[in-house]
Protein backbone atom coordinates (compact mmCIF):
# COMPACT_ATOMS: atom_id res chain seq x y z
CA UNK A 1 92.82 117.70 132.70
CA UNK A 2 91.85 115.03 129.99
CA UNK A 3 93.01 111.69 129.97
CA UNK A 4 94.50 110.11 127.03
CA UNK A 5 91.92 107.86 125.60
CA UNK A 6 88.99 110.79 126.30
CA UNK A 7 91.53 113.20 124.29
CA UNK A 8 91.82 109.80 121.53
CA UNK A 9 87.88 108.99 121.27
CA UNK A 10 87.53 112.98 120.98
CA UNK A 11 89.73 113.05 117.96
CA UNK A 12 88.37 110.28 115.95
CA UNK A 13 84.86 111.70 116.57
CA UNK A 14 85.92 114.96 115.21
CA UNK A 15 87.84 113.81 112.62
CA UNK A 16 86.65 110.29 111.47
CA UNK A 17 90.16 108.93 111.76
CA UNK A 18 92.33 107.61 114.50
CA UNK A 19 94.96 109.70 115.47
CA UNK A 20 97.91 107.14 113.87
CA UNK A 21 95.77 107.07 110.74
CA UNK A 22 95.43 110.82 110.48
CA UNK A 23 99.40 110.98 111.70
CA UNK A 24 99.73 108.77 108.76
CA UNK A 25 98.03 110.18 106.07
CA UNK A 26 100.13 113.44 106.46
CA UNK A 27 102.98 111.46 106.42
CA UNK A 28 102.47 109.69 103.27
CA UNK A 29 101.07 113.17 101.61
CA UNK A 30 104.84 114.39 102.08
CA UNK A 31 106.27 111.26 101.14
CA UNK A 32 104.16 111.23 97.55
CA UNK A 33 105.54 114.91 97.18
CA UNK A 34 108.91 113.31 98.03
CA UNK A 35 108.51 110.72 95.72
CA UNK A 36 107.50 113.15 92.51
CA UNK A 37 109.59 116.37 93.23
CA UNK A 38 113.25 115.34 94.65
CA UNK A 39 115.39 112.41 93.84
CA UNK A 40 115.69 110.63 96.96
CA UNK A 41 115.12 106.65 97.65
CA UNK A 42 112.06 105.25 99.47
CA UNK A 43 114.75 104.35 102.43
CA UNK A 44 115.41 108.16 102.97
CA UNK A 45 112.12 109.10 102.46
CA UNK A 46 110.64 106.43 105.29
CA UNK A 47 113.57 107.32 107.52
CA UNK A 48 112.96 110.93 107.56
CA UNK A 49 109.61 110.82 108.05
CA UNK A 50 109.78 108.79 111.16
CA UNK A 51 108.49 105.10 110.09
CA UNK A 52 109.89 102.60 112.04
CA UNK A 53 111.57 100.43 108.86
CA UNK A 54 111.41 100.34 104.98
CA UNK A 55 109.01 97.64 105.19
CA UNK A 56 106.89 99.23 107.85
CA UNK A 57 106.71 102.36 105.23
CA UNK A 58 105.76 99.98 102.58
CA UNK A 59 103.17 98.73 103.86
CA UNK A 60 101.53 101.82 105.41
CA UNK A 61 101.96 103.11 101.88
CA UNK A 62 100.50 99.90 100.07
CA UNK A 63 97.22 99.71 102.02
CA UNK A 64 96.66 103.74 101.82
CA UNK A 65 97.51 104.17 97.76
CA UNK A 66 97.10 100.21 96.71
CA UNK A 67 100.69 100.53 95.42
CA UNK A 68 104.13 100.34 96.36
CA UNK A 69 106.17 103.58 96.47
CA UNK A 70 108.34 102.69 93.51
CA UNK A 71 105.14 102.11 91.41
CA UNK A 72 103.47 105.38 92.47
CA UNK A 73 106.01 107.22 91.57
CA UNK A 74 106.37 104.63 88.43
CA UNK A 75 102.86 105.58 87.71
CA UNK A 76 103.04 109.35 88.16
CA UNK A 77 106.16 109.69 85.95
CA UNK A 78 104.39 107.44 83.27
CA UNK A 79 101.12 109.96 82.77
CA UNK A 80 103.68 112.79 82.73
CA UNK A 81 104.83 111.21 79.45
């Protein structure tokens, strides 16, 4: 018996975060583990995790880590060396 935006407004009190951001985040916590841990592209990854387009994923994943996915993982392999 709770509307949508009550059920919304309830969640980002609780949590801090919309419900897309917090959607999100779990989403691009898989997708980093994606990135270091199995040899798939950035396509696959964004696909299979239910972003609407490469570009979409990009930029979801630019404005959370400050970096593109190729350069995270760039990054990560780099202070494995």
């Amino acid at each position: 018996g709770f509307s949508h935006q009550y059920v919304l407004r309830v969640f980002k009190k609780a949590t801090g975060k919309t419900l897309i951001d917090f959607m999100n985040e779990i989403k691009l916590n898989r997708a980093c583990d994606l990135l270091l841990y199995h040899d798939v592209s950035t396509l696959e990854i964004s696909s299979s995790l239910g972003f609407s387009s490469l570009s979409h994923f990009n930029h979801i994943f630019k404005r959370h880590y400050g970096m593109s996915p190729k350069q995270y993982a760039k990054s990560i392999q780099n202070n494995r060396s």
